[in-house]
N, C-alpha and C. Protein backbone atom coordinates (compact mmCIF):
# COMPACT_ATOMS: atom_id res chain seq x y z
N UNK A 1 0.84 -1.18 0.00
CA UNK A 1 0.00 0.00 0.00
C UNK A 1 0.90 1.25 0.00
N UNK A 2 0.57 2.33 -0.61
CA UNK A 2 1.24 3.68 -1.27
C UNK A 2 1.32 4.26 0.13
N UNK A 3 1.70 4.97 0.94
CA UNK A 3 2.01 6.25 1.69
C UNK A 3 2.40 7.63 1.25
N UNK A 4 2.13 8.49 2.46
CA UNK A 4 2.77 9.76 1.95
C UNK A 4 4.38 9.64 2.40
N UNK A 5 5.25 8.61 3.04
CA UNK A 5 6.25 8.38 3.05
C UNK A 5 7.07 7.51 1.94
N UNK A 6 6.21 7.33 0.84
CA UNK A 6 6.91 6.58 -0.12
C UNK A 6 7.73 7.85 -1.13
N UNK A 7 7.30 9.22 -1.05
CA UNK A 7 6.91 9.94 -1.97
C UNK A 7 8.47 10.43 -1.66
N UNK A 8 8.89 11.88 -2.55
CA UNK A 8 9.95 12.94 -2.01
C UNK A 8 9.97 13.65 -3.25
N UNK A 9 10.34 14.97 -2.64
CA UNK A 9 10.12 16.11 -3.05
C UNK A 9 11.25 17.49 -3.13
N UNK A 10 11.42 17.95 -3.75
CA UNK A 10 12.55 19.22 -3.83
C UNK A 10 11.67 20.44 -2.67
N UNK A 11 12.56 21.00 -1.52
CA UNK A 11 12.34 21.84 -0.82
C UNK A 11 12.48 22.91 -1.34
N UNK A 12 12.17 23.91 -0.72
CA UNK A 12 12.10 25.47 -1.52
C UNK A 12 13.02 25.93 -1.85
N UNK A 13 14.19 25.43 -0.87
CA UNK A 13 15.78 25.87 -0.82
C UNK A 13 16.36 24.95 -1.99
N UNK A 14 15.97 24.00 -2.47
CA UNK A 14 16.72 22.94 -3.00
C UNK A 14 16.86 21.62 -2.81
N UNK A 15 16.96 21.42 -1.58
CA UNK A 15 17.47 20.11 -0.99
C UNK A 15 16.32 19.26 -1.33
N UNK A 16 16.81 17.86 -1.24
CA UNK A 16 15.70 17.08 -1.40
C UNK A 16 15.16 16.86 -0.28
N UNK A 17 14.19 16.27 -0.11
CA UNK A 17 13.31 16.21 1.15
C UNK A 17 12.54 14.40 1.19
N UNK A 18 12.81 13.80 1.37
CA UNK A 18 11.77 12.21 1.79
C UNK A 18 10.76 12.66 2.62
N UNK A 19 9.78 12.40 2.15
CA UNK A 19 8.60 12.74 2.66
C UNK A 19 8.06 11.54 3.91
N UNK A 20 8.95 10.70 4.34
CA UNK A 20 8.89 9.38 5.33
C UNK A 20 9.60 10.52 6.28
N UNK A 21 9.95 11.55 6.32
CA UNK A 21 10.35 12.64 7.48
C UNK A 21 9.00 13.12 8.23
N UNK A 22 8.00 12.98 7.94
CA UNK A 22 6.29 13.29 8.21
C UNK A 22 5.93 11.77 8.27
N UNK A 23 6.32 10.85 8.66
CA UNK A 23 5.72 9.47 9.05
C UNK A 23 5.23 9.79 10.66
N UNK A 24 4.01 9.40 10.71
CA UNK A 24 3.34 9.45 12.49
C UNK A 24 2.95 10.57 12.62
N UNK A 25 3.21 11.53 11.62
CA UNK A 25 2.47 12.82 11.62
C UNK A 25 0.94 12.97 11.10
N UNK A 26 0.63 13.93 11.49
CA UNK A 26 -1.00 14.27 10.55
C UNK A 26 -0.54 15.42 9.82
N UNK A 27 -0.77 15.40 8.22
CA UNK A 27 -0.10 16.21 7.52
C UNK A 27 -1.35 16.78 6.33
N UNK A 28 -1.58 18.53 5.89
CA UNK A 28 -2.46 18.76 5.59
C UNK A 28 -1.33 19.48 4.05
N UNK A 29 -1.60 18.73 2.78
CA UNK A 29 -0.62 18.85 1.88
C UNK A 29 -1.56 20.01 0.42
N UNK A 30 -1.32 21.03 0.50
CA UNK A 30 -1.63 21.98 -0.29
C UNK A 30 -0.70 22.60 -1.64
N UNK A 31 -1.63 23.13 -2.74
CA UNK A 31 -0.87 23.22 -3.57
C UNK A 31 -1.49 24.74 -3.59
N UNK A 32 -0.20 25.65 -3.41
CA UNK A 32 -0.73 27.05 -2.99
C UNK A 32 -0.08 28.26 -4.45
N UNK A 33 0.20 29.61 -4.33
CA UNK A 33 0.20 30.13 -5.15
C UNK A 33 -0.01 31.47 -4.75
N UNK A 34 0.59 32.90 -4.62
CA UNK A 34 1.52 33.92 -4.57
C UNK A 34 0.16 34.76 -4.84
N UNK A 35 -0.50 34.41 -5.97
CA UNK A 35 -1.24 35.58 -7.12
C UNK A 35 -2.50 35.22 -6.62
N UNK A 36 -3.08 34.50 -5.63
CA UNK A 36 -4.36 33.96 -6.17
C UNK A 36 -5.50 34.36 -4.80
N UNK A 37 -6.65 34.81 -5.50
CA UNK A 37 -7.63 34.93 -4.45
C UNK A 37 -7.62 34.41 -3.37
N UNK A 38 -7.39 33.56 -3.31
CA UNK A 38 -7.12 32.20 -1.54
C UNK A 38 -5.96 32.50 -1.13
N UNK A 39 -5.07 33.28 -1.63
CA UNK A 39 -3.74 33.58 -1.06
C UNK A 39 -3.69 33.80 0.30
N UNK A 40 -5.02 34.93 0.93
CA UNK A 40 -5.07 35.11 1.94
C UNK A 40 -5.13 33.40 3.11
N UNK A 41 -5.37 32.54 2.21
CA UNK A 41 -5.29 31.58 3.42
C UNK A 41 -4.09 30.60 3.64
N UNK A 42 -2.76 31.67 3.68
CA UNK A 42 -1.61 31.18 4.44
C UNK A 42 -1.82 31.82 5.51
N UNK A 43 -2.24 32.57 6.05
CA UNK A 43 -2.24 32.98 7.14
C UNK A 43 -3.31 31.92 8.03
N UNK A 44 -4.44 31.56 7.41
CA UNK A 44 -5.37 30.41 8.50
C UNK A 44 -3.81 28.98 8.28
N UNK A 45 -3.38 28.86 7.46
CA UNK A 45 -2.53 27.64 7.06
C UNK A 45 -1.76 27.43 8.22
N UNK A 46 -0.77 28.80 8.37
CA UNK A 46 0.31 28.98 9.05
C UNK A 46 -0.53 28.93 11.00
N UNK A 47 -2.02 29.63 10.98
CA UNK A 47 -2.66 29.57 12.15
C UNK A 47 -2.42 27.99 12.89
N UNK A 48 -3.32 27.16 11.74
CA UNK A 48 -3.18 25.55 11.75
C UNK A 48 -2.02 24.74 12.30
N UNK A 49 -0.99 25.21 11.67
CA UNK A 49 0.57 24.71 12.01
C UNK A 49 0.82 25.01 13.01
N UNK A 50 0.76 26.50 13.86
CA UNK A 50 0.95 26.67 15.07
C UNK A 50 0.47 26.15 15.72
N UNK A 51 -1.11 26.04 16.01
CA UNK A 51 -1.76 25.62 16.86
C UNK A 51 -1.48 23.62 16.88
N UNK A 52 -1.25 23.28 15.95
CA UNK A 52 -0.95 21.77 15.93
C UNK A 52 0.21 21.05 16.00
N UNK A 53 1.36 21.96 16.26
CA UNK A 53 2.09 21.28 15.28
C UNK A 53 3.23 20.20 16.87
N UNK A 54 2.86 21.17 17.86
CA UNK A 54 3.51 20.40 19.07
C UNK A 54 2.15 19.01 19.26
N UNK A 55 1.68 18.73 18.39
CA UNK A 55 0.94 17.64 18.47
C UNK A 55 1.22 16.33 17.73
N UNK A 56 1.80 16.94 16.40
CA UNK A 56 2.69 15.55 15.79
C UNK A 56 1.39 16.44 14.11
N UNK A 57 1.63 17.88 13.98
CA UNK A 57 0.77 18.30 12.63
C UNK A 57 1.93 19.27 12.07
N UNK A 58 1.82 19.27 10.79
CA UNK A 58 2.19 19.96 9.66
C UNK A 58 1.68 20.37 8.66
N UNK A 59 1.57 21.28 7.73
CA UNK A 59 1.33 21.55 6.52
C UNK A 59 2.61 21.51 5.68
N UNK A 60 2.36 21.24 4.19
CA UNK A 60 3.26 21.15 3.40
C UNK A 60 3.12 22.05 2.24
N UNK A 61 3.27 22.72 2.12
CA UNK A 61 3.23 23.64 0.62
C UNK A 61 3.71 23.27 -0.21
N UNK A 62 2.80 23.42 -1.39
CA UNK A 62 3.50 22.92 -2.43
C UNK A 62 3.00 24.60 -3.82
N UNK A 63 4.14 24.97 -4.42
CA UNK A 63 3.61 25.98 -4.98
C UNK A 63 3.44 25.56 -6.32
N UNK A 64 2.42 26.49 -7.15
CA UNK A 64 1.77 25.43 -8.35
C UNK A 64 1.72 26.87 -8.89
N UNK A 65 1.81 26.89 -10.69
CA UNK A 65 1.78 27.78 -11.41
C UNK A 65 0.74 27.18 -12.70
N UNK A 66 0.17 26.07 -12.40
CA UNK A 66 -0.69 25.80 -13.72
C UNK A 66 -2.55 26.75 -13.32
N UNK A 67 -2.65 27.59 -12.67
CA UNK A 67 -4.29 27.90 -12.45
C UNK A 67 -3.79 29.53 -12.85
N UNK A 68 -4.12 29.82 -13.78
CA UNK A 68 -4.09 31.46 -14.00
C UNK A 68 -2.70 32.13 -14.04
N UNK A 69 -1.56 31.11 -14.23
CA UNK A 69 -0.48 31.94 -13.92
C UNK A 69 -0.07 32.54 -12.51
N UNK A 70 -0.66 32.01 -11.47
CA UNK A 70 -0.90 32.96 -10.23
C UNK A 70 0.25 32.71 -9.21
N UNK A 71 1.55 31.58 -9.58
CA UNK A 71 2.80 31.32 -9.08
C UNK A 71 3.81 31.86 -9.71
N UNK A 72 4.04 32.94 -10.62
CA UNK A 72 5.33 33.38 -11.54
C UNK A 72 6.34 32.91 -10.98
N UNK A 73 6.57 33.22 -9.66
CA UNK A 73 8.35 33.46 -9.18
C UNK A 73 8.75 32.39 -9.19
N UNK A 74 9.94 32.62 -8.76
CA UNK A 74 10.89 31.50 -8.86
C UNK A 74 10.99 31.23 -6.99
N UNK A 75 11.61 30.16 -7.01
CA UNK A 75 11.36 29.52 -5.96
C UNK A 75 11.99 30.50 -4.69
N UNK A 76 13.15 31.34 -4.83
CA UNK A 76 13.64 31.88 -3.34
C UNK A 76 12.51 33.01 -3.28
N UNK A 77 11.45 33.61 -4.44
CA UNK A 77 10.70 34.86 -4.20
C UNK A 77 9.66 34.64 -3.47
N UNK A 78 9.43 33.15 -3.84
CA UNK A 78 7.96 32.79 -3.28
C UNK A 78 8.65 32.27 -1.76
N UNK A 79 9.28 32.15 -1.72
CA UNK A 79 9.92 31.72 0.11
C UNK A 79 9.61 33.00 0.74
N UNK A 80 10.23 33.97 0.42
CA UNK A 80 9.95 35.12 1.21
C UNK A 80 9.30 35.71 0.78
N UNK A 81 8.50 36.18 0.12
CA UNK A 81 7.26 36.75 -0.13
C UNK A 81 6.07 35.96 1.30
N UNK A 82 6.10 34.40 1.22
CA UNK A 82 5.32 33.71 2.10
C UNK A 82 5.99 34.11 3.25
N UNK A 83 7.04 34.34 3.84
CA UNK A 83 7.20 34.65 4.94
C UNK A 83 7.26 36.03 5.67
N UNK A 84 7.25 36.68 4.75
CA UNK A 84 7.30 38.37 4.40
C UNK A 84 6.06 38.89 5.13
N UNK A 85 4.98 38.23 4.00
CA UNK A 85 3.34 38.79 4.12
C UNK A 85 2.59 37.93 4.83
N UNK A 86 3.06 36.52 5.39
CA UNK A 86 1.80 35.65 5.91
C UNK A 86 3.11 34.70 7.55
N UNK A 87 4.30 35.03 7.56
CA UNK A 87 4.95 34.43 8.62
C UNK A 87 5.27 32.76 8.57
N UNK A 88 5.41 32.52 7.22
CA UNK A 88 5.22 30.86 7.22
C UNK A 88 6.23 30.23 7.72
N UNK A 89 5.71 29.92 7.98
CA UNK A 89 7.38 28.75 8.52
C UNK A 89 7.21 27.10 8.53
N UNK A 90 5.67 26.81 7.98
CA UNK A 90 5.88 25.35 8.02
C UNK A 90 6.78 25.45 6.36
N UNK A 91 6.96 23.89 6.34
CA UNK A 91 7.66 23.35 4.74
C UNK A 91 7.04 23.88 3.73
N UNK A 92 8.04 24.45 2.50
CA UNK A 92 7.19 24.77 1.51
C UNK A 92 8.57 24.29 0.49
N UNK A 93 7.81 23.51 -0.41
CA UNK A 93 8.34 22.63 -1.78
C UNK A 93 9.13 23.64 -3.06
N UNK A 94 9.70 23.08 -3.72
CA UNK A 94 9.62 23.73 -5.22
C UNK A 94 8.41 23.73 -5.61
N UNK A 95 8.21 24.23 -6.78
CA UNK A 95 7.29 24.45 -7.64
C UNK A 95 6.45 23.22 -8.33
N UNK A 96 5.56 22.91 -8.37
CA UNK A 96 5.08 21.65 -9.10
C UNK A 96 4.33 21.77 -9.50
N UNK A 97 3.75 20.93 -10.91
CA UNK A 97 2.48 20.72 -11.55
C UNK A 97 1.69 19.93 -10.41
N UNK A 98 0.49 19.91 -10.38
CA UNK A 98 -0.65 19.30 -10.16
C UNK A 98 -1.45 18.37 -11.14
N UNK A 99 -1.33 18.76 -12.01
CA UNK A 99 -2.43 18.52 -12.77
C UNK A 99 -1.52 17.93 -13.97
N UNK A 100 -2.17 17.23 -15.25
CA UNK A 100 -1.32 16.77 -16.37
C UNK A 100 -0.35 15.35 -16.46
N UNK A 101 -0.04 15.29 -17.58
CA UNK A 101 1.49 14.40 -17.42
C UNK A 101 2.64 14.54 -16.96
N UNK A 102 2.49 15.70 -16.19
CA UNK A 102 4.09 16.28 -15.77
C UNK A 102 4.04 16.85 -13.73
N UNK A 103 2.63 16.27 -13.72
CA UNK A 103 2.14 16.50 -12.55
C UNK A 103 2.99 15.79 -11.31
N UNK A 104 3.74 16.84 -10.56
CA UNK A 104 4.22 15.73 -9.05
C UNK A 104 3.69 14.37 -8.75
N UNK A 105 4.30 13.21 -8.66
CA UNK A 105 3.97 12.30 -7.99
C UNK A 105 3.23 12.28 -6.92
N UNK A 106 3.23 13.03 -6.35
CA UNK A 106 2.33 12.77 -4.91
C UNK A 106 1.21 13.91 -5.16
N UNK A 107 1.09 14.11 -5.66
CA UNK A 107 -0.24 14.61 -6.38
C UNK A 107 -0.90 13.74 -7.43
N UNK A 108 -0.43 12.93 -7.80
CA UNK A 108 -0.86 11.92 -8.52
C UNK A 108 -1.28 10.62 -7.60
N UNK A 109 -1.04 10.64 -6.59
CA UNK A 109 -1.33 9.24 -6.04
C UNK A 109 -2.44 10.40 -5.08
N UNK A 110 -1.87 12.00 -4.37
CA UNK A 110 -3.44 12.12 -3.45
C UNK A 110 -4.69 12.30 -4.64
N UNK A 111 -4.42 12.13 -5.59
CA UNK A 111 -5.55 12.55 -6.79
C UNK A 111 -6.20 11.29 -6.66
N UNK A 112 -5.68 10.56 -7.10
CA UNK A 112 -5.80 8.65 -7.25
C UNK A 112 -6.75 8.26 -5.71
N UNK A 113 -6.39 8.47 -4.62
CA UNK A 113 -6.95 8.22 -3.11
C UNK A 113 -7.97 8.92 -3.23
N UNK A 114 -8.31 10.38 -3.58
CA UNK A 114 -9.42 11.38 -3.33
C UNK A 114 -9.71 12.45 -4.24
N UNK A 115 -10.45 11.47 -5.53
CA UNK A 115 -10.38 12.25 -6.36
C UNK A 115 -11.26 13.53 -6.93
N UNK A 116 -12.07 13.94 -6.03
CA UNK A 116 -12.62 15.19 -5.83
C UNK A 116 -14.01 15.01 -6.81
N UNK A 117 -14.96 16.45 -6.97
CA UNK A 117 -15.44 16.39 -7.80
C UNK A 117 -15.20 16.49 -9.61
N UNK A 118 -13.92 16.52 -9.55
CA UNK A 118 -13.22 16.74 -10.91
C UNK A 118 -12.95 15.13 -11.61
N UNK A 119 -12.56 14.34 -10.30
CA UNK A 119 -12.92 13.07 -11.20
C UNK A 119 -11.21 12.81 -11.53
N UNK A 120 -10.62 13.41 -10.14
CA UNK A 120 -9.21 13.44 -10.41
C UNK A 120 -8.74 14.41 -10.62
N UNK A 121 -9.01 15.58 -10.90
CA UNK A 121 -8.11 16.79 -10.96
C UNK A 121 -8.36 17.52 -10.01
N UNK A 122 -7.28 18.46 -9.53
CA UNK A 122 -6.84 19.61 -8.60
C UNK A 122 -7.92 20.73 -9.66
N UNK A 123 -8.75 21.28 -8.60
CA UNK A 123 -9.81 22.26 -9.34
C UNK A 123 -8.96 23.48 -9.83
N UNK A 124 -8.11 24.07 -8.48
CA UNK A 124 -7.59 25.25 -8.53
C UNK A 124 -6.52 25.68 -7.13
N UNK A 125 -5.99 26.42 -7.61
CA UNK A 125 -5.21 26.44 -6.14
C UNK A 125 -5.79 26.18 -4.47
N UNK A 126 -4.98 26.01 -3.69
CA UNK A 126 -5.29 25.51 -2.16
C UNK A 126 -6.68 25.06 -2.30
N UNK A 127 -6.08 24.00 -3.12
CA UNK A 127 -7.02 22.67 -2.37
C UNK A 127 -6.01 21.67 -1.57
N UNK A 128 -6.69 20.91 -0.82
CA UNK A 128 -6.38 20.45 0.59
C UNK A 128 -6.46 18.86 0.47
N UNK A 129 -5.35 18.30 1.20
CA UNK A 129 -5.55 16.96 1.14
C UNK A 129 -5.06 16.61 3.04
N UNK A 130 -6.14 15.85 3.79
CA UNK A 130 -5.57 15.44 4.83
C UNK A 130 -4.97 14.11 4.99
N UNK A 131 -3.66 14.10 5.47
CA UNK A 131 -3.06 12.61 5.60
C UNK A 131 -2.92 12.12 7.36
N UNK A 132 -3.38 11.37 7.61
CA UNK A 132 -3.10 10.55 8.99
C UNK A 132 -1.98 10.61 9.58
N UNK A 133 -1.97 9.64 10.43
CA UNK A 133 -0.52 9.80 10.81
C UNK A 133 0.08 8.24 10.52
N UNK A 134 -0.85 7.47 9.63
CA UNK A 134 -0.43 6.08 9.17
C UNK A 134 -0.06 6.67 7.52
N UNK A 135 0.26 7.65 7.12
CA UNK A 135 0.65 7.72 5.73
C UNK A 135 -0.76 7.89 5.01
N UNK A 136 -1.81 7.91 5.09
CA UNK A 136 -2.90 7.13 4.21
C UNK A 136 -3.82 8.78 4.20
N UNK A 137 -4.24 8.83 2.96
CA UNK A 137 -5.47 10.11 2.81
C UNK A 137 -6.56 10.29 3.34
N UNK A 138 -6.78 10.56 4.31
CA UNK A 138 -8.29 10.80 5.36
C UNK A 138 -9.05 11.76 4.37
N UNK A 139 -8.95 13.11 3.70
CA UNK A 139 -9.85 13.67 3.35
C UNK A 139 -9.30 14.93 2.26
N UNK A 140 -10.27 15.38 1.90
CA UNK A 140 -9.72 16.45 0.49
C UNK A 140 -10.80 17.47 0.80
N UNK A 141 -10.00 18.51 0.34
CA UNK A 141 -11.01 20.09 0.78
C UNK A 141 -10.60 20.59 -0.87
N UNK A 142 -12.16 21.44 -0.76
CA UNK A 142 -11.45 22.41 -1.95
C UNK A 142 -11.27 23.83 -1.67
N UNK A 143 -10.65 24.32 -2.81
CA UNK A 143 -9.76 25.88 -2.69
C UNK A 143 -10.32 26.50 -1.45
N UNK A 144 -11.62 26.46 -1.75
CA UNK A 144 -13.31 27.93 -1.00
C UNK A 144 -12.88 27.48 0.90
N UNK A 145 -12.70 25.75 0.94
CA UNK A 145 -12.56 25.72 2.73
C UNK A 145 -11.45 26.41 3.26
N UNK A 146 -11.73 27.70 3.90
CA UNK A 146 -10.94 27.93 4.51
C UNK A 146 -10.12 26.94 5.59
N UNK A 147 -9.15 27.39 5.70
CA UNK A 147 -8.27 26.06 6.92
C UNK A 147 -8.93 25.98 8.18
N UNK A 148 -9.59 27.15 8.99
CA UNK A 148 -9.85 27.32 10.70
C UNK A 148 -10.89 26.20 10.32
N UNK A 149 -11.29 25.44 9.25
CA UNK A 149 -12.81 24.74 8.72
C UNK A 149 -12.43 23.43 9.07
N UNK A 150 -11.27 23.19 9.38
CA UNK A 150 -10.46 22.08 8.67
C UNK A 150 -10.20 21.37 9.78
N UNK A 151 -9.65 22.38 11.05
CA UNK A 151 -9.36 22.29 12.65
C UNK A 151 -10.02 20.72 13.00
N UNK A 152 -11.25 20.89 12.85
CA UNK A 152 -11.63 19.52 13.63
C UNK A 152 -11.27 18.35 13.36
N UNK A 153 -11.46 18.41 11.97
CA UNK A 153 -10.51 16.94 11.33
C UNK A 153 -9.65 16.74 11.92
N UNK A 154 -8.44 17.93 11.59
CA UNK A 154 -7.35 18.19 11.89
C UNK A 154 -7.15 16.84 13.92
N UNK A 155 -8.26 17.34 14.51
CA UNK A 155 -8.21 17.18 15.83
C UNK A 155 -8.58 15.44 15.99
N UNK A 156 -9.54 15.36 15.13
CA UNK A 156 -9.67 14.36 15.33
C UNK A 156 -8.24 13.11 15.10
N UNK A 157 -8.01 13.34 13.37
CA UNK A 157 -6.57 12.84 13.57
C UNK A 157 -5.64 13.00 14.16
N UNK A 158 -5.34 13.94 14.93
CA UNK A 158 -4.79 13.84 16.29
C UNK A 158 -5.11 12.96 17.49
């Protein structure tokens, strides 16, 4: 059976990252974006992480440029820009497709587990995928749920 620890990913800085570093965690994995109406919800994101994260919770950012163009930068702008205007400090990825043949792997397997009303596709930026703390996909939000929405899940998998 697939996990979110089978997966790995390029960090914002570069480095690679194994995503089996979030094993036993409850992890809420978003594909976010600089330009975009929902932008405002790094700040509920970053709320989430604080409030959870001495619990065994994380968020993972992942920044995506296929919905409107709404990711231009390059990867060190969007680091601090997110930390600039919203204080982030959980993980945030390189840049990745979502969507397509060229789409991140682990967007391809949370697509595959929970495949929304699209029938498999990522609608639009920050949409939401919740992972357990056994690796496995508990649930999928789209762009519109704000995160404070999310909390209880969040609690329960805790």
């Amino acid at each position: 059976m697939t996990t979110l620890g089978d997966f790995s990913a390029t960090g914002i800085d570069g480095t690679d990252t194994d995503l089996s570093a979030y094993e036993g965690n409850v992890v809420l994995v978003v594909n976010t974006a600089s330009q975009c109406g929902f932008t405002p919800q790094y700040q509920g994101l970053q709320e989430l992480h604080d409030t959870y994260a001495e619990r065994g919770f994380t968020v993972l950012g992942f920044p995506c440029d296929q919905f409107g163009n709404q990711e231009p930068g390059e990867d060190a702008e969007i680091a601090s820009f997110c930390e600039r205007n919203f204080g982030v400090t959980f993980p945030l990825f390189s840049k990745v497709d979502v969507n397509g043949d060229e789409a991140h792997p682990l967007f391809q397997w949370l697509k595959k587990e929970q495949s929304g009303l699209l029938g498999g596709k990522v609608k639009w930026n920050f949409t939401k995928f919740l992972i357990g703390r056994d690796g496995e996909v508990i649930d999928r939000f789209s762009p519109t749920t704000e995160p404070a929405k999310i909390a209880g899940k969040v609690e329960k998998a805790l």
